[in-house]
PDB file of N, CA and C in Angstrom:
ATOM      1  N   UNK A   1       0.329 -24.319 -26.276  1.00  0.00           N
ATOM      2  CA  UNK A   1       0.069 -23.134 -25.489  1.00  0.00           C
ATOM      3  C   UNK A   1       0.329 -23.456 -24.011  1.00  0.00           C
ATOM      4  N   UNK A   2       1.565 -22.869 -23.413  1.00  0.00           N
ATOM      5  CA  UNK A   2       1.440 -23.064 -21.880  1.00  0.00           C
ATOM      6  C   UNK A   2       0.616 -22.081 -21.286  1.00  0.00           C
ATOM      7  N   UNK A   3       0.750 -22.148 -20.127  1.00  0.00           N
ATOM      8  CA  UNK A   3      -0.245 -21.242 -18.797  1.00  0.00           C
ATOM      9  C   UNK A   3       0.501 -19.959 -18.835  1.00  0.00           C
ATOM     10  N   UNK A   4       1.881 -19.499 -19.234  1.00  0.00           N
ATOM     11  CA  UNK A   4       2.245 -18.057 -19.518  1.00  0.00           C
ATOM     12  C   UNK A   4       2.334 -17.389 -20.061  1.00  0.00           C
ATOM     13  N   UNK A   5       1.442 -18.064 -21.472  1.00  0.00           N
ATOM     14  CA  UNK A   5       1.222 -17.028 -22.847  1.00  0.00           C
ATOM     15  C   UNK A   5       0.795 -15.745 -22.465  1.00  0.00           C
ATOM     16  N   UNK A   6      -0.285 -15.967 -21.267  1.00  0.00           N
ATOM     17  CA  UNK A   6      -1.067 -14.805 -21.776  1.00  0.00           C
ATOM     18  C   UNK A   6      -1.166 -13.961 -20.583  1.00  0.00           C
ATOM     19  N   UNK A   7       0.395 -14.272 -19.502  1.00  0.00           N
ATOM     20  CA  UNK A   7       0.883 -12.984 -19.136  1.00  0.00           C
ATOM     21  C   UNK A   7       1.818 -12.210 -19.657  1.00  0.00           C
ATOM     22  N   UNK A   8       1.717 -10.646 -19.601  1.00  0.00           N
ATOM     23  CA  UNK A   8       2.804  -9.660 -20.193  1.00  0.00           C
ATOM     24  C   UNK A   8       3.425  -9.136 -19.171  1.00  0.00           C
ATOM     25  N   UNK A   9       4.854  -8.645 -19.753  1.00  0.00           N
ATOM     26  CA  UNK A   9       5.615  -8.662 -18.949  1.00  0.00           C
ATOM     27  C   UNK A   9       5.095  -7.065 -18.106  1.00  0.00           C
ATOM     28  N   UNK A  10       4.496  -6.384 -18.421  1.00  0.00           N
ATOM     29  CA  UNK A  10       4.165  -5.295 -18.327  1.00  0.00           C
ATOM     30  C   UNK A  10       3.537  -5.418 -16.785  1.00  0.00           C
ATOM     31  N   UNK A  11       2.833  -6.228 -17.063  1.00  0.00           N
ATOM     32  CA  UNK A  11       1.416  -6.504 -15.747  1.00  0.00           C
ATOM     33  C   UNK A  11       2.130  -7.033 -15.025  1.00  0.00           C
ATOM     34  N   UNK A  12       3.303  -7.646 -15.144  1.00  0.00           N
ATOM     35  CA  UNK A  12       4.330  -8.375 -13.931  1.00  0.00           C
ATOM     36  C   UNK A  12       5.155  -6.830 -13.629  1.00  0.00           C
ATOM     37  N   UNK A  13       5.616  -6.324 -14.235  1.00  0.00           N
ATOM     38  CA  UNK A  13       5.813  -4.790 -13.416  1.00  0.00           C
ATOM     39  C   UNK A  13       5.304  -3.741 -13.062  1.00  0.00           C
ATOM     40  N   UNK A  14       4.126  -3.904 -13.400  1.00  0.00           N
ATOM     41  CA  UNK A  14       3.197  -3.123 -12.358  1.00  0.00           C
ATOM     42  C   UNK A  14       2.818  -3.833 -11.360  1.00  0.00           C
ATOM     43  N   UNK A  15       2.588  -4.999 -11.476  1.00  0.00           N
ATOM     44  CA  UNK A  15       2.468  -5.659  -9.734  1.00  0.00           C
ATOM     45  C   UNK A  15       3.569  -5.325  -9.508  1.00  0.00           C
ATOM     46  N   UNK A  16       4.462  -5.412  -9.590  1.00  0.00           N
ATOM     47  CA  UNK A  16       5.925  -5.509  -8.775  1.00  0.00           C
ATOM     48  C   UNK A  16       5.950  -4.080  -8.202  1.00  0.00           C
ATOM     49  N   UNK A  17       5.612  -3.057  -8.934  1.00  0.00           N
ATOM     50  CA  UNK A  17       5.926  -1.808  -8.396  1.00  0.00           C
ATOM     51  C   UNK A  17       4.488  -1.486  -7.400  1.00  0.00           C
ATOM     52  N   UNK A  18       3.788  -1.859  -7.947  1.00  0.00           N
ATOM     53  CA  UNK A  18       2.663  -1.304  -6.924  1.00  0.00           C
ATOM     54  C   UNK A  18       2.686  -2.185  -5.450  1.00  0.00           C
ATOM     55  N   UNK A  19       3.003  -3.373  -5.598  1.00  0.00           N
ATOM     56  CA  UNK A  19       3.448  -3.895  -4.542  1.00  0.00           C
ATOM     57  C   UNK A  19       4.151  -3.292  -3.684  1.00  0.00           C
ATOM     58  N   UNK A  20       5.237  -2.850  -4.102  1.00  0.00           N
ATOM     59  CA  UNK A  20       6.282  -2.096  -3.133  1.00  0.00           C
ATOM     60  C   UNK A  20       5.971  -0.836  -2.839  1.00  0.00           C
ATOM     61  N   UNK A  21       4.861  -0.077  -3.183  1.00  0.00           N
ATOM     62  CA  UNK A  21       4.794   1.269  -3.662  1.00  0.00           C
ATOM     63  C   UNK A  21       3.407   0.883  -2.287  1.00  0.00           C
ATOM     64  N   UNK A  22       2.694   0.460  -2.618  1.00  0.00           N
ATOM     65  CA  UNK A  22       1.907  -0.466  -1.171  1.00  0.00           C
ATOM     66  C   UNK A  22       2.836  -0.124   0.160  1.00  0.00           C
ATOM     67  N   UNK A  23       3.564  -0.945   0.035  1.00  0.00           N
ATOM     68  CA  UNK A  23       4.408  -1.326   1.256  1.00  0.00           C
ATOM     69  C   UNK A  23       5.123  -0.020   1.625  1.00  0.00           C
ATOM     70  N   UNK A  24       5.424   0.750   0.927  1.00  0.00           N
ATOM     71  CA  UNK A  24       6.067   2.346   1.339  1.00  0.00           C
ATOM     72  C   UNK A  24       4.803   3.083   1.838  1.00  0.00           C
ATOM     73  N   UNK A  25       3.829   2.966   1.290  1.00  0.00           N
ATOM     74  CA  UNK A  25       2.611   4.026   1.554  1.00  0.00           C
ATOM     75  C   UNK A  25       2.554   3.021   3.547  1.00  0.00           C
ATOM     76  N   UNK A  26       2.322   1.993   3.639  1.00  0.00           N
ATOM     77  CA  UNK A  26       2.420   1.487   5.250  1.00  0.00           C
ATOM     78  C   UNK A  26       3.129   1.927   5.971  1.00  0.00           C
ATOM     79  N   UNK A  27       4.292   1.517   5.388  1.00  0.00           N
ATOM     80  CA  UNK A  27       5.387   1.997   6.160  1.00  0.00           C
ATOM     81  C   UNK A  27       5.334   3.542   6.665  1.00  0.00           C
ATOM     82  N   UNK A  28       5.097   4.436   5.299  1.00  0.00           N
ATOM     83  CA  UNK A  28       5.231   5.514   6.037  1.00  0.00           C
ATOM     84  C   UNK A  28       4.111   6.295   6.894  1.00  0.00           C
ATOM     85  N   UNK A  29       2.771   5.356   7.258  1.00  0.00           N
ATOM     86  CA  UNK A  29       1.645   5.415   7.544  1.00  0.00           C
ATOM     87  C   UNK A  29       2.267   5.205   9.267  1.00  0.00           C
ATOM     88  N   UNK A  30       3.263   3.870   9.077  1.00  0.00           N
ATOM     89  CA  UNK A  30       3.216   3.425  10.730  1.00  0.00           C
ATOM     90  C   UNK A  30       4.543   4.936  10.975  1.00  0.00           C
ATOM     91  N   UNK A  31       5.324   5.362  10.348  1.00  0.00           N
ATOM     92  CA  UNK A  31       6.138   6.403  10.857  1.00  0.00           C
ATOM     93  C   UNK A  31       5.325   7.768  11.241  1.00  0.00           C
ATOM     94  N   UNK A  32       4.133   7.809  10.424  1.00  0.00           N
ATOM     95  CA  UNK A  32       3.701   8.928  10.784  1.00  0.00           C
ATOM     96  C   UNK A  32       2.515   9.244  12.401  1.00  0.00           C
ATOM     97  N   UNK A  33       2.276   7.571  12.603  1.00  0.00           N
ATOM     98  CA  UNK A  33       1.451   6.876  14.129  1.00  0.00           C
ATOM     99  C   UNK A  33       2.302   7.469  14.695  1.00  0.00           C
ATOM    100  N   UNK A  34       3.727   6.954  14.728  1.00  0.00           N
ATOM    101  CA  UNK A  34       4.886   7.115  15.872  1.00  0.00           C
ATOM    102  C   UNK A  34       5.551   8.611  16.145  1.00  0.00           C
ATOM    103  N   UNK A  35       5.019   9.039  14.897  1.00  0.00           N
ATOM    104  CA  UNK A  35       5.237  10.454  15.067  1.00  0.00           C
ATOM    105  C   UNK A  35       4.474  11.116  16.038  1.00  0.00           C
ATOM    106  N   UNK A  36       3.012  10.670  15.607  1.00  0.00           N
ATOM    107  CA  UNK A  36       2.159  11.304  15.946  1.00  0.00           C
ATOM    108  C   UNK A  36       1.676  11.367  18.060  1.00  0.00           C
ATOM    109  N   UNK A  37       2.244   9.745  17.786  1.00  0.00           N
ATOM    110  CA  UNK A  37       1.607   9.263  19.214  1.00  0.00           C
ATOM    111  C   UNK A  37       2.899   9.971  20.180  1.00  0.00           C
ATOM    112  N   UNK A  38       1.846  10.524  21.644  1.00  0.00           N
ATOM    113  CA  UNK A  38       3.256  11.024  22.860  1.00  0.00           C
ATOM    114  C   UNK A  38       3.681  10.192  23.566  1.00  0.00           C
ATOM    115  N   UNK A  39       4.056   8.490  23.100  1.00  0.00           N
ATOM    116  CA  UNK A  39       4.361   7.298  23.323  1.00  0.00           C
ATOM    117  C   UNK A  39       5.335   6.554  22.748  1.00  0.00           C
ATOM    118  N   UNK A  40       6.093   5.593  23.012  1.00  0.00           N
ATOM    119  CA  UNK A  40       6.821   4.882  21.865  1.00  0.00           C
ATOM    120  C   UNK A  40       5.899   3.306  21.694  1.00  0.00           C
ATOM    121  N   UNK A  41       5.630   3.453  20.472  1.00  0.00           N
ATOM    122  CA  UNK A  41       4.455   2.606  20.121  1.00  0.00           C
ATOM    123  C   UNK A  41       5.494   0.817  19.807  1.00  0.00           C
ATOM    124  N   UNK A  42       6.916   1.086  19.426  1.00  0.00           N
ATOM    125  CA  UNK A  42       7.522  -0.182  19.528  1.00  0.00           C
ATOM    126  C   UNK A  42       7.347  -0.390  21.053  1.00  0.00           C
ATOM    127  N   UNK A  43       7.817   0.608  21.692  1.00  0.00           N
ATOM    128  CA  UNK A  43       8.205   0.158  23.842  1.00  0.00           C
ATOM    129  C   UNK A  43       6.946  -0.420  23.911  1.00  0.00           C
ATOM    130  N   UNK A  44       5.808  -0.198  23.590  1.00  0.00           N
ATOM    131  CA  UNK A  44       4.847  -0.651  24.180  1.00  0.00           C
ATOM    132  C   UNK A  44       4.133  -1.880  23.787  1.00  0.00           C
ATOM    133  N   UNK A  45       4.547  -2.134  22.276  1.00  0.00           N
ATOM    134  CA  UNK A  45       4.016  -2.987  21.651  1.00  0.00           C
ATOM    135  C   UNK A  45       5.129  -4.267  22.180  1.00  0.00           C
ATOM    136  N   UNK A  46       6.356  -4.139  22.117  1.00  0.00           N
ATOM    137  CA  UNK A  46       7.543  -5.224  22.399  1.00  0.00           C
ATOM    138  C   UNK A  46       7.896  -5.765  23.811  1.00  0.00           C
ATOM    139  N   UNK A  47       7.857  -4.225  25.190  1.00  0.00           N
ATOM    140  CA  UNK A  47       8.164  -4.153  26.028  1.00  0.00           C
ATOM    141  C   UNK A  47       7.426  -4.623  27.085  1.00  0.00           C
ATOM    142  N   UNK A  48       6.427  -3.745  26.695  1.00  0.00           N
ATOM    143  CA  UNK A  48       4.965  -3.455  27.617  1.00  0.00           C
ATOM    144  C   UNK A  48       3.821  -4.791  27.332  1.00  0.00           C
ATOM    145  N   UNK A  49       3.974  -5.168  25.971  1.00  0.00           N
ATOM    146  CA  UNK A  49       3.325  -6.152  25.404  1.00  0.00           C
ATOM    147  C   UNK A  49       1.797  -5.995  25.929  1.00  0.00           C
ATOM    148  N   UNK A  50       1.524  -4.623  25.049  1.00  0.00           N
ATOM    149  CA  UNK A  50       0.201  -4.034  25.214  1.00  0.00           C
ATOM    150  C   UNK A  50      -0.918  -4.304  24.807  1.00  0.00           C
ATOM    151  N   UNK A  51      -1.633  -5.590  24.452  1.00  0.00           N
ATOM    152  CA  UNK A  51      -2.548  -5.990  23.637  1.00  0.00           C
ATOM    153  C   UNK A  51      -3.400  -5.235  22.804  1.00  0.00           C
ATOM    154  N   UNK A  52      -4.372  -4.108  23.871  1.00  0.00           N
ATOM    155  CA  UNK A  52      -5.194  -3.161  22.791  1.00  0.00           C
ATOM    156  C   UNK A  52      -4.709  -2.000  21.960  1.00  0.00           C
ATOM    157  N   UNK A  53      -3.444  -1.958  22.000  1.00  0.00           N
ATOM    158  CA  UNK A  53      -2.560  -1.051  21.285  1.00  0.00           C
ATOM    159  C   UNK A  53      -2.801  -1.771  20.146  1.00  0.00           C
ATOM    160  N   UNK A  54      -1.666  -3.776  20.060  1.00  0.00           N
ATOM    161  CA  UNK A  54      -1.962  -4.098  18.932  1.00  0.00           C
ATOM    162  C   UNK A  54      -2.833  -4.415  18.459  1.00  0.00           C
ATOM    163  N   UNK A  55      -4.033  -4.161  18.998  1.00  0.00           N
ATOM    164  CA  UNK A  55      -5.173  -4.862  17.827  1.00  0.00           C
ATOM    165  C   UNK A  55      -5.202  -3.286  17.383  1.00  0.00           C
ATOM    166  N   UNK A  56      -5.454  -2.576  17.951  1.00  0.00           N
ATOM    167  CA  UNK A  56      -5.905  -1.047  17.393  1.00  0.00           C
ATOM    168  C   UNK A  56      -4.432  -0.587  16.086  1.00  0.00           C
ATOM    169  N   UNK A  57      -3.627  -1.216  16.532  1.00  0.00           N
ATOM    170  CA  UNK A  57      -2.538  -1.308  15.401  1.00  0.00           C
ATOM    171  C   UNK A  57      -3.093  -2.156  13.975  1.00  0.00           C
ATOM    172  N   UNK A  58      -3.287  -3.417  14.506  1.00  0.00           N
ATOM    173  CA  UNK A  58      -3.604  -4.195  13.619  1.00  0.00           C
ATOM    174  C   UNK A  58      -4.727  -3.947  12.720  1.00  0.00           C
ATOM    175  N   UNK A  59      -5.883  -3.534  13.363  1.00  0.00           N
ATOM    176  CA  UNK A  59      -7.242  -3.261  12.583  1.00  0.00           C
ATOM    177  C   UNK A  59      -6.295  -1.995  11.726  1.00  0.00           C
ATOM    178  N   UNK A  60      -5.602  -0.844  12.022  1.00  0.00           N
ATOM    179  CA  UNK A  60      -5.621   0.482  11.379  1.00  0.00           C
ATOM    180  C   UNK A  60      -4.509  -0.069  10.273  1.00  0.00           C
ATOM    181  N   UNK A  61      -3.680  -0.921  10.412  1.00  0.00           N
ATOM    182  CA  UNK A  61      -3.056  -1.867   9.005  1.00  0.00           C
ATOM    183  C   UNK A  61      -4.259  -2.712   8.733  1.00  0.00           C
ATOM    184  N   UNK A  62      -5.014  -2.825   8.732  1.00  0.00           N
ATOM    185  CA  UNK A  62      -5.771  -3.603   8.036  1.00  0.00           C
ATOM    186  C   UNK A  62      -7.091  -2.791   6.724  1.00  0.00           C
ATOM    187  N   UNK A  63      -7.026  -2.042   7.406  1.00  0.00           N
ATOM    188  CA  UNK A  63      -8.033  -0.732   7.130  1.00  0.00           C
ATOM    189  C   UNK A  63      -7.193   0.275   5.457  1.00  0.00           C
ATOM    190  N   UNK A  64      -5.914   0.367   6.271  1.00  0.00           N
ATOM    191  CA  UNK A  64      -4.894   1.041   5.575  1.00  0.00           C
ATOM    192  C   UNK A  64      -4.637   0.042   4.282  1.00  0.00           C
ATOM    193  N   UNK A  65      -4.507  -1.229   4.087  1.00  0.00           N
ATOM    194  CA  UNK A  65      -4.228  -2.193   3.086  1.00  0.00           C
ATOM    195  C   UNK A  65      -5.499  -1.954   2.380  1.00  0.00           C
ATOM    196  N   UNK A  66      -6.524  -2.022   3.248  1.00  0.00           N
ATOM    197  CA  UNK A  66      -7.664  -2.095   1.961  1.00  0.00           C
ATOM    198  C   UNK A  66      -8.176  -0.506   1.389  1.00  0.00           C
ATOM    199  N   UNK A  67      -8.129   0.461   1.889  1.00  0.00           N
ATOM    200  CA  UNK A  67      -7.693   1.366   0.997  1.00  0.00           C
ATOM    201  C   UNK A  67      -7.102   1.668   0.142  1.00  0.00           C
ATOM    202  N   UNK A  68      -5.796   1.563   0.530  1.00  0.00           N
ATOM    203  CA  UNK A  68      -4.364   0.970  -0.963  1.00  0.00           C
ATOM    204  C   UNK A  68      -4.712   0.166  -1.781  1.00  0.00           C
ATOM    205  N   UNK A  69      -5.419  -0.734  -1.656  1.00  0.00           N
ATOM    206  CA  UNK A  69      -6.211  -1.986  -2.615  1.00  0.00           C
ATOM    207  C   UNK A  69      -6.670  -1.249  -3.180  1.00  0.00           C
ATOM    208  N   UNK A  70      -7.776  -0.953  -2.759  1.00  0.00           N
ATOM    209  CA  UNK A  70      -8.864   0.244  -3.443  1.00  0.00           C
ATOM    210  C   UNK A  70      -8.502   1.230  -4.255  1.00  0.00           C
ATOM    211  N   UNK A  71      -7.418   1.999  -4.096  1.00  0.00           N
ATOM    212  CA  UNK A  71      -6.739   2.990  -4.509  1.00  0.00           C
ATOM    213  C   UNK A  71      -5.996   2.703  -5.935  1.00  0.00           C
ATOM    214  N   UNK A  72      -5.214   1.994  -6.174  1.00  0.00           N
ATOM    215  CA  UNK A  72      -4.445   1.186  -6.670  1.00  0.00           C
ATOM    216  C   UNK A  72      -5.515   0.062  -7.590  1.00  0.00           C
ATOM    217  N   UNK A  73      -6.525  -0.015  -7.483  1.00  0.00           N
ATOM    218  CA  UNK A  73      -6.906  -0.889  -8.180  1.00  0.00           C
ATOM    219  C   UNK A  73      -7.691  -0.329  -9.161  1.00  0.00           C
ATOM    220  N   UNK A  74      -8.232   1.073  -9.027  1.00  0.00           N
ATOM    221  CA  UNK A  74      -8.567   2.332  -9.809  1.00  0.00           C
ATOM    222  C   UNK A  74      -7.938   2.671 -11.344  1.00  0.00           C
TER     223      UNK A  74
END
């Protein structure tokens, strides 16, 4: 008996898809910030090198992942 008997291939494509399916729900989370904000949130984050932008970035991806966790793990 090796260590991969007793994964199916099934549960390897649902990680795979929910993974990516994750990563689209972010993505279109940070398009809808940039939408939203009357700023350009790259100029400021790259340019301006705005610190409390990125943490307030960072915590709201952080927040946003563990929801999707949550969501997804349902």
């Amino acid at each position: 008996m090796t260590a991969f008997d007793g994964i199916l291939f099934s549960e390897v494509v649902s990680t795979v898809f929910y993974t990516f399916f994750g990563l689209a729900l972010l993505l279109a989370c940070w398009w809808l910030i940039e939408l939203v904000t009357p700023f350009s949130l790259r100029k400021e984050l790259e340019e301006d090198q705005n610190t409390a932008i990125a943490i307030v970035m960072g915590a709201l991806f952080l927040s946003l992942a563990i929801i999707i966790a949550a969501i997804l793990r349902v």
